[in-house]
N, C-alpha and C. Protein backbone atom coordinates (compact mmCIF):
# COMPACT_ATOMS: atom_id res chain seq x y z
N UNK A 1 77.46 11.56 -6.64
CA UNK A 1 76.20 12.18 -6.28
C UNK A 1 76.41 13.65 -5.96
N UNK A 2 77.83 13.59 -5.60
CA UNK A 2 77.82 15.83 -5.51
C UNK A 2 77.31 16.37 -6.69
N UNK A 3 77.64 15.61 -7.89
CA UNK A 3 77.22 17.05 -8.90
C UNK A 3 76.10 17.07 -8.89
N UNK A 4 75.52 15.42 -8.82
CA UNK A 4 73.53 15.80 -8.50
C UNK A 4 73.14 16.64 -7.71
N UNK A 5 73.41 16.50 -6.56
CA UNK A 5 73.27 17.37 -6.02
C UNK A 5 73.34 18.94 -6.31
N UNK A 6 74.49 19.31 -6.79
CA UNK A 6 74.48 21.07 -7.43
C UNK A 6 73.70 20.89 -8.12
N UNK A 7 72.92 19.79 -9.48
CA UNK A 7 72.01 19.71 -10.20
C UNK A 7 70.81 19.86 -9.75
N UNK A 8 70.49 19.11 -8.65
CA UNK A 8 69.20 19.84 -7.65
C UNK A 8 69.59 21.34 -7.39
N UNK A 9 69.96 21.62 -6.89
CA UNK A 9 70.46 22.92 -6.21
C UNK A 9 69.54 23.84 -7.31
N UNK A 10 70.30 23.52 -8.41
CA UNK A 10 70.37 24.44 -9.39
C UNK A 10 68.87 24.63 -9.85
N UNK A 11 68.10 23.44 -9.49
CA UNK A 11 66.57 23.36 -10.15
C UNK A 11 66.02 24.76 -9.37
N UNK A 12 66.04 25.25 -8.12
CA UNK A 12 65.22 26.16 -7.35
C UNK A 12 66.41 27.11 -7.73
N UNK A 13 67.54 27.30 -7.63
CA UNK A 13 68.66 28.62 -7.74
C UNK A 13 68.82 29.28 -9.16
N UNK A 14 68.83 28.11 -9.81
CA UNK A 14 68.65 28.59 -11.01
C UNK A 14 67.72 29.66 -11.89
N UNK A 15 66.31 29.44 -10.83
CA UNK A 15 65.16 30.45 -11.39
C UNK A 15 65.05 31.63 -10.33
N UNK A 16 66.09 31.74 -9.47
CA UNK A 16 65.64 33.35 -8.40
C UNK A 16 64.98 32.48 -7.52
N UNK A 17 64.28 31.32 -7.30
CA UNK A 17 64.03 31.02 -6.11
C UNK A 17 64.70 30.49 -4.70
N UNK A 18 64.13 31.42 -3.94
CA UNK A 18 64.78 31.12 -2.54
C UNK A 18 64.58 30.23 -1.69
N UNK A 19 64.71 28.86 -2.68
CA UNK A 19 64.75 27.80 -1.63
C UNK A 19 65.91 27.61 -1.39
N UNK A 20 65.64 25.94 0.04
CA UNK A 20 66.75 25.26 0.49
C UNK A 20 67.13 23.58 -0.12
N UNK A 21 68.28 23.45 -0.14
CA UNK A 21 68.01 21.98 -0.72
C UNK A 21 68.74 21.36 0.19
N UNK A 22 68.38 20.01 0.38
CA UNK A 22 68.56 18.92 1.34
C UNK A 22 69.09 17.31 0.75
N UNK A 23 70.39 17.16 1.74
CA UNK A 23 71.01 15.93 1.19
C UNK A 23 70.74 14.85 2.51
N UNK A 24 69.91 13.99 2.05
CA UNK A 24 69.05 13.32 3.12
C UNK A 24 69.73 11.48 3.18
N UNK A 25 70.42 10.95 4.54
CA UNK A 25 70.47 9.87 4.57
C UNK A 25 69.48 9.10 4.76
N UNK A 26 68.78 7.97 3.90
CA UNK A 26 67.78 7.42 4.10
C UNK A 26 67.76 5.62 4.90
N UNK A 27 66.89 5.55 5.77
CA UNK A 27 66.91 4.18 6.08
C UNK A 27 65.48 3.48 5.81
N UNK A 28 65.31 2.55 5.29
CA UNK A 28 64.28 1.92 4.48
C UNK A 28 63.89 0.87 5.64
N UNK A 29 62.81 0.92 5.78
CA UNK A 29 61.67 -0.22 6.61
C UNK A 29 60.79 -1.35 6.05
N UNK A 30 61.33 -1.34 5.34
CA UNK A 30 60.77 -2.47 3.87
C UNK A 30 62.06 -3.62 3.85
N UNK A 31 61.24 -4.29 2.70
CA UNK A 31 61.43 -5.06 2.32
C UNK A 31 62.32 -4.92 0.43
N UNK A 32 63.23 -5.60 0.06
CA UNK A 32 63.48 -4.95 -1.41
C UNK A 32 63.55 -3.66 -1.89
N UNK A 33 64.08 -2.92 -0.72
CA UNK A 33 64.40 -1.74 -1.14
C UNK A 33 63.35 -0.64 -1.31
N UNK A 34 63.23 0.00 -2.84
CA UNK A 34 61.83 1.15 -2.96
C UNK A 34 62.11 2.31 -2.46
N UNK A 35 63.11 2.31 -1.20
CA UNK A 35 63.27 3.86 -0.60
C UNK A 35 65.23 3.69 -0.80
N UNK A 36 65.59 4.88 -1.58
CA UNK A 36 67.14 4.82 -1.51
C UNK A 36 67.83 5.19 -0.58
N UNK A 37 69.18 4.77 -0.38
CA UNK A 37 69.83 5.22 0.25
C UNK A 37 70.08 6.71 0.97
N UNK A 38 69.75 7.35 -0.33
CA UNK A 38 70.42 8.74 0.26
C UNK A 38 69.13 9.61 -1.02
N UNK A 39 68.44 10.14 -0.11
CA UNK A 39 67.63 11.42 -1.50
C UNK A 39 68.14 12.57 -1.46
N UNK A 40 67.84 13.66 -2.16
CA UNK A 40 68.37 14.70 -2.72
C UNK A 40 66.62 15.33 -2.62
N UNK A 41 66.56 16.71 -1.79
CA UNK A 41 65.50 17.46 -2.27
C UNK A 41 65.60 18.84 -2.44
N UNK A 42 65.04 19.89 -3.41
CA UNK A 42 64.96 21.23 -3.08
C UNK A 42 63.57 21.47 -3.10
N UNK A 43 63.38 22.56 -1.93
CA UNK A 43 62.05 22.73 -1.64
C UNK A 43 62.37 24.38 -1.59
N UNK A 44 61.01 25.15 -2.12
CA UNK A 44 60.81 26.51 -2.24
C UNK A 44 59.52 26.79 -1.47
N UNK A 45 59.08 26.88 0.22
CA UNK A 45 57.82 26.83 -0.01
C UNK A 45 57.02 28.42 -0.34
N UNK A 46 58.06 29.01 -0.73
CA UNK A 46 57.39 30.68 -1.15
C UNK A 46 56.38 30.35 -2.05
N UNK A 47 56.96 29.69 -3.34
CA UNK A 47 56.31 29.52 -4.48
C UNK A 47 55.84 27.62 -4.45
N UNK A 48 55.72 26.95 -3.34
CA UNK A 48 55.16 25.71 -3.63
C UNK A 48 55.64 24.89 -4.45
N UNK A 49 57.15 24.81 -4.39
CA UNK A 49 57.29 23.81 -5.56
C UNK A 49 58.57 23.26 -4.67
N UNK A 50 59.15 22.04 -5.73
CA UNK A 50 59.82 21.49 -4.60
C UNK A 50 60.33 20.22 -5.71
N UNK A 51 61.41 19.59 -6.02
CA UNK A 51 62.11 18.85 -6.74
C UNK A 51 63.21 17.56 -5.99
N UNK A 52 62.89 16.57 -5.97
CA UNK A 52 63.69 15.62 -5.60
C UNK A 52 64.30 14.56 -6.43
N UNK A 53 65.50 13.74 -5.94
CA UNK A 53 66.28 13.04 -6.94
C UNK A 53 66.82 11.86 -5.69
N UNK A 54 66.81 10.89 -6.37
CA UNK A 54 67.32 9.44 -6.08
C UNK A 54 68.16 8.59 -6.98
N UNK A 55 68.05 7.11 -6.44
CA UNK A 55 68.84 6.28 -7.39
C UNK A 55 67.80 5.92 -8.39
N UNK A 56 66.70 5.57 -7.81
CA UNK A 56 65.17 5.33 -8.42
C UNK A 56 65.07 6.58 -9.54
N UNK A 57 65.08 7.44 -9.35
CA UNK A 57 64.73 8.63 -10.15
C UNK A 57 65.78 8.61 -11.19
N UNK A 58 67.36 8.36 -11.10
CA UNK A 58 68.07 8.90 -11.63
C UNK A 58 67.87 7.33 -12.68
N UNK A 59 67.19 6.19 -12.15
CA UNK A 59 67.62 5.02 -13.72
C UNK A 59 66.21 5.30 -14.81
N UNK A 60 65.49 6.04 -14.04
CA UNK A 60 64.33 6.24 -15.03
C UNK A 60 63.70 7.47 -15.49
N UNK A 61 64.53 8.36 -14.79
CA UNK A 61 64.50 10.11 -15.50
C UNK A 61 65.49 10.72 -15.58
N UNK A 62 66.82 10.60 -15.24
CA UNK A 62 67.72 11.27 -15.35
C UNK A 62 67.94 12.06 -14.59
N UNK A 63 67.30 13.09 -14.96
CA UNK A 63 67.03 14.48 -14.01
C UNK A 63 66.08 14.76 -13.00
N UNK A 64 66.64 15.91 -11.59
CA UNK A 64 65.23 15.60 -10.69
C UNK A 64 64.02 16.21 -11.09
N UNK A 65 62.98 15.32 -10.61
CA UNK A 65 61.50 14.76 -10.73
C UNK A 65 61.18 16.73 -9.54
N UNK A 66 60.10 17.34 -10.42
CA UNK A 66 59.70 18.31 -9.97
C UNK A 66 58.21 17.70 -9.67
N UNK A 67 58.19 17.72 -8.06
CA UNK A 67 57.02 16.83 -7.21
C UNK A 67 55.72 17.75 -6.70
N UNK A 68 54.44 17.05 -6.51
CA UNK A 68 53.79 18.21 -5.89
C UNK A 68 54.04 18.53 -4.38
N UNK A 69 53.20 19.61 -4.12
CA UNK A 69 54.05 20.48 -2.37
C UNK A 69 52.66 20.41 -2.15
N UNK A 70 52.38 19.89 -0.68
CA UNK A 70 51.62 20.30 0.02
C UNK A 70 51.89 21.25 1.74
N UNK A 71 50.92 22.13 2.19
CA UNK A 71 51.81 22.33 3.60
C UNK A 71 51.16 21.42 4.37
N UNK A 72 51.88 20.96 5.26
CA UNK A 72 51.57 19.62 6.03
C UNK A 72 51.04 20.44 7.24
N UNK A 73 52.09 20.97 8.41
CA UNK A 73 52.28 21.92 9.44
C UNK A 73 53.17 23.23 9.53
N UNK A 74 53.14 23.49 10.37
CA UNK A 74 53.63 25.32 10.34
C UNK A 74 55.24 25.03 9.81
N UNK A 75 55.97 23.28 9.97
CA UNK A 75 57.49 23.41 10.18
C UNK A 75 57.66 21.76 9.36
N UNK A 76 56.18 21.49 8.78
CA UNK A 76 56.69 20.35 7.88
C UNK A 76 55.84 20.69 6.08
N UNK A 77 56.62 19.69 5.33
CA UNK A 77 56.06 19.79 4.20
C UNK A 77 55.69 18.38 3.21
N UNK A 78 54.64 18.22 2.80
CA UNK A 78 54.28 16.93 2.38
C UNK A 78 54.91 17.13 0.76
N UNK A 79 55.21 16.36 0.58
CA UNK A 79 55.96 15.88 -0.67
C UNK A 79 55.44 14.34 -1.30
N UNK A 80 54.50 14.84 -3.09
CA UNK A 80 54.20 13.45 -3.74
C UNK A 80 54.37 13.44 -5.28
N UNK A 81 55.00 12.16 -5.20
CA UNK A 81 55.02 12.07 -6.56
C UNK A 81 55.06 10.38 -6.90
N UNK A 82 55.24 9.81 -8.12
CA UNK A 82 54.60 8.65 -8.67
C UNK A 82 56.02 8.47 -9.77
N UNK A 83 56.04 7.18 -10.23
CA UNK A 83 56.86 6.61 -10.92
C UNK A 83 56.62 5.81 -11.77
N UNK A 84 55.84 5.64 -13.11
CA UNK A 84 55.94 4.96 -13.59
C UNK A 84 56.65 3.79 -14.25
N UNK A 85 56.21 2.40 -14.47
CA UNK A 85 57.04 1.74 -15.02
C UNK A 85 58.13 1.02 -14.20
N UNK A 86 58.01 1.40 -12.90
CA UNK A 86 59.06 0.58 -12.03
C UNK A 86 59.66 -1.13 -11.85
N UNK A 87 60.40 -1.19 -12.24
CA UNK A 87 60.67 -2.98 -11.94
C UNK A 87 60.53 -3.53 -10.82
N UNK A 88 59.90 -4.47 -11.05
CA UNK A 88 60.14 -5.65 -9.84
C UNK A 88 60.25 -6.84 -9.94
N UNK A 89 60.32 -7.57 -9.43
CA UNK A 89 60.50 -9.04 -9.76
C UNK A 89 59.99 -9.54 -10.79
N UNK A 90 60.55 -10.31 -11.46
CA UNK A 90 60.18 -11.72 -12.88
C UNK A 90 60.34 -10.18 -13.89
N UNK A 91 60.72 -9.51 -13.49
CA UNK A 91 60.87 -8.90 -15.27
C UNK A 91 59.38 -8.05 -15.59
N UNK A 92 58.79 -7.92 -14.31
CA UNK A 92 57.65 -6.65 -14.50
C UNK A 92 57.52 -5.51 -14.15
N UNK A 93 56.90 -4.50 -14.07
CA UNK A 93 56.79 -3.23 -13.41
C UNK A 93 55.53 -2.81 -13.09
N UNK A 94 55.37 -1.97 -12.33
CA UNK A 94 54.38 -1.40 -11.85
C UNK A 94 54.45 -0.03 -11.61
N UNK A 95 53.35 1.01 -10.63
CA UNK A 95 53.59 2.18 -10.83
C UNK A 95 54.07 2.16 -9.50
N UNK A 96 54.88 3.07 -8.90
CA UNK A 96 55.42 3.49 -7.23
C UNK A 96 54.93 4.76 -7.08
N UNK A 97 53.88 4.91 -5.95
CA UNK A 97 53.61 6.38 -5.49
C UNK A 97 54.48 6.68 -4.48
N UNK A 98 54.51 7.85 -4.09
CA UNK A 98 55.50 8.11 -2.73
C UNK A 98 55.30 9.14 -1.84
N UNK A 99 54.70 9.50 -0.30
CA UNK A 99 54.36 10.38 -0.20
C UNK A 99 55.46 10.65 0.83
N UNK A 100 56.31 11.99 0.92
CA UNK A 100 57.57 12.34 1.87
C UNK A 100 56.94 13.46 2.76
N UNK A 101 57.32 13.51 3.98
CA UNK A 101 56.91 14.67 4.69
C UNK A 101 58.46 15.15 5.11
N UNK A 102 58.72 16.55 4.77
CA UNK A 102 59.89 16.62 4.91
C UNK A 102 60.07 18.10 5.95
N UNK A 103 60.74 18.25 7.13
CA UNK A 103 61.01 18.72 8.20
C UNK A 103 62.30 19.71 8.06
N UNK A 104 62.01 20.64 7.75
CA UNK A 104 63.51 21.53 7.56
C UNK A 104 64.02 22.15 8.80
N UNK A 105 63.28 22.25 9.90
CA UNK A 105 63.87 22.48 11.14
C UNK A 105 64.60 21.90 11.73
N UNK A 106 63.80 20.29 11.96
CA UNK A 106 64.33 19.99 12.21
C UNK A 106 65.83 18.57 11.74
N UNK A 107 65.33 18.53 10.33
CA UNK A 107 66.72 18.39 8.93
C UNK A 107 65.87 17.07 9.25
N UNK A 108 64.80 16.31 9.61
CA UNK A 108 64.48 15.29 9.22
C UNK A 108 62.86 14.66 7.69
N UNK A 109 63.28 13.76 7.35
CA UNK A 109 62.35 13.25 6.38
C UNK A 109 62.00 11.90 6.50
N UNK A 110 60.10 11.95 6.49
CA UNK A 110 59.62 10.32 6.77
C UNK A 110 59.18 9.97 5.04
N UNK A 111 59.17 8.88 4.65
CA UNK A 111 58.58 8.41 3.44
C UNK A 111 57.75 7.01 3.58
N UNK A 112 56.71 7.22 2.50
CA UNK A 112 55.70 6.15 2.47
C UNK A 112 55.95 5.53 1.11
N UNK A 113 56.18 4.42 0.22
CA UNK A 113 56.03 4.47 -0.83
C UNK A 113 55.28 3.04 -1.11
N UNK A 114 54.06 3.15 -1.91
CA UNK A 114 52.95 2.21 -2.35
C UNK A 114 52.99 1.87 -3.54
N UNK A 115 53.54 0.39 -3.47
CA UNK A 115 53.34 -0.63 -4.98
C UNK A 115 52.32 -0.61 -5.54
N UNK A 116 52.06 -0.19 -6.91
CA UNK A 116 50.60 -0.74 -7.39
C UNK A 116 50.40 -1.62 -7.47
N UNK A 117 49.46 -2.31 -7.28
CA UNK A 117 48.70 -3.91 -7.00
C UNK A 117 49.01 -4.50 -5.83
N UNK A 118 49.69 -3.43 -4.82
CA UNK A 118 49.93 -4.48 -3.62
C UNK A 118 49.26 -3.92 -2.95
N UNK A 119 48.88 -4.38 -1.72
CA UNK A 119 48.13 -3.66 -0.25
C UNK A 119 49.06 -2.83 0.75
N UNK A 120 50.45 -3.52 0.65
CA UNK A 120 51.43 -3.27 1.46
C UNK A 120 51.89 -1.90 1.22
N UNK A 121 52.80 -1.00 1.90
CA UNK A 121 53.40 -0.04 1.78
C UNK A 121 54.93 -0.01 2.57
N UNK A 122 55.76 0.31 2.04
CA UNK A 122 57.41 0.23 2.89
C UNK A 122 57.60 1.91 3.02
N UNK A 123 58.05 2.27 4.22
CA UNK A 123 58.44 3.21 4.95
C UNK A 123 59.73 3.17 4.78
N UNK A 124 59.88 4.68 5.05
CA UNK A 124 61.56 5.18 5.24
C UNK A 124 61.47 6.40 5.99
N UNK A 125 62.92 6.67 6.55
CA UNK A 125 63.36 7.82 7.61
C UNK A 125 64.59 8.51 6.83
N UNK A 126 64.75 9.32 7.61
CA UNK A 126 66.46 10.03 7.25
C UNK A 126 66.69 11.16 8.07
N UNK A 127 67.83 11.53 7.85
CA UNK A 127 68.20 12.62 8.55
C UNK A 127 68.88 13.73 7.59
N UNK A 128 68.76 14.74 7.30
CA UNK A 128 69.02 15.67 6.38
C UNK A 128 70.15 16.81 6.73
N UNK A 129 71.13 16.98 5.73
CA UNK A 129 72.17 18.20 5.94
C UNK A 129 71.67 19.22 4.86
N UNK A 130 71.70 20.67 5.30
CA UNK A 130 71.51 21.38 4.21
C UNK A 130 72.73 21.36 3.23
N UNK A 131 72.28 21.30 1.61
CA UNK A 131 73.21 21.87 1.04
C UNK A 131 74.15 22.85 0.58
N UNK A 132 75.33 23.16 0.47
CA UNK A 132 75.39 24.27 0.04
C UNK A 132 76.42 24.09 -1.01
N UNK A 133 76.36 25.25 -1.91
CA UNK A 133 77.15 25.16 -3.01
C UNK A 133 78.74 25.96 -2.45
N UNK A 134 79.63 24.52 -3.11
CA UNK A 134 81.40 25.17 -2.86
C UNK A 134 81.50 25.78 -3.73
C-alpha cells in the first residue's frame, strides 16, 4: 500500500496542487465489512477536489476514485462518492454510497456507507497520519 499511497499523493502533487494527503487507520461498525481497513485520501480544499483509495476501490477501479468535496465546518470536510456494482452475498451486487467527513486538524475521519436496497447503514472511524513523500 506505500506505493498507493505516493499514487494518491501524486493525484493532487502531480497538478501544482497544494494539498495534503492522509493515510487513515480505519475501524468499521458494521457488519461484513464495507469500510476498509486502512483508506488513503488527498484533499486540496483551495481548489475543492479531493481523491481517495481503498481495498474496495482498488478491486474495482484500480486507481484513486476523484470524490466530490463539500465544506462541512471551518476544520472539517465532507467527502462523497458511490460505487457501482459492489458484491455481496449469493453472487450479487449493488450500488455503495459513502459519505466521509474528514478532519485534518485534528488527523481524524468518520464514514457512513449505504447499501442500495437496504435501510441499514455501517459506520466507520479512523485516525489519520499525514503523508509524506521519502
Amino acid at each position: 500500500m506505500r506505493c498507493l499511497c505516493a499514487t494518491l499523493a501524486m493525484c493532487l502533487l502531480g497538478t501544482g496542487a497544494m494539498g495534503q494527503a492522509f493515510d487513515c487507520k480505519m475501524t468499521s461498525r458494521g457488519f461484513n465489512g464495507f469500510v476498509g481497513e486502512r483508506m488513503l485520501f488527498a484533499l486540496d480544499p483551495e481548489n475543492s477536489e479531493a481523491y481517495v483509495y481503498d481495498g474496495y476501490i482498488a478491486h474495482l477501479h484500480d486507481d484513486p476514485l476523484k470524490v466530490k468535496v463539500l465544506k462541512s465546518s471551518a476544520d472539517a470536510w465532507k467527502l462523497k462518492w458511490h460505487l457501482e456494482d459492489f458484491p455481496i452475498a449469493n453472487g450479487e451486487a449493488t450500488g455503495l454510497k459513502y459519505i466521509a467527513t474528514i478532519r485534518p486538524l485534528k488527523l481524524t475521519v468518520s464514514i457512513k456507507a449505504f447499501l442500495g436496497g437496504y435501510d441499514n447503514y455501517i459506520r466507520g472511524s479512523g485516525t489519520c497520519s499525514h503523508y509524506k513523500e521519502e
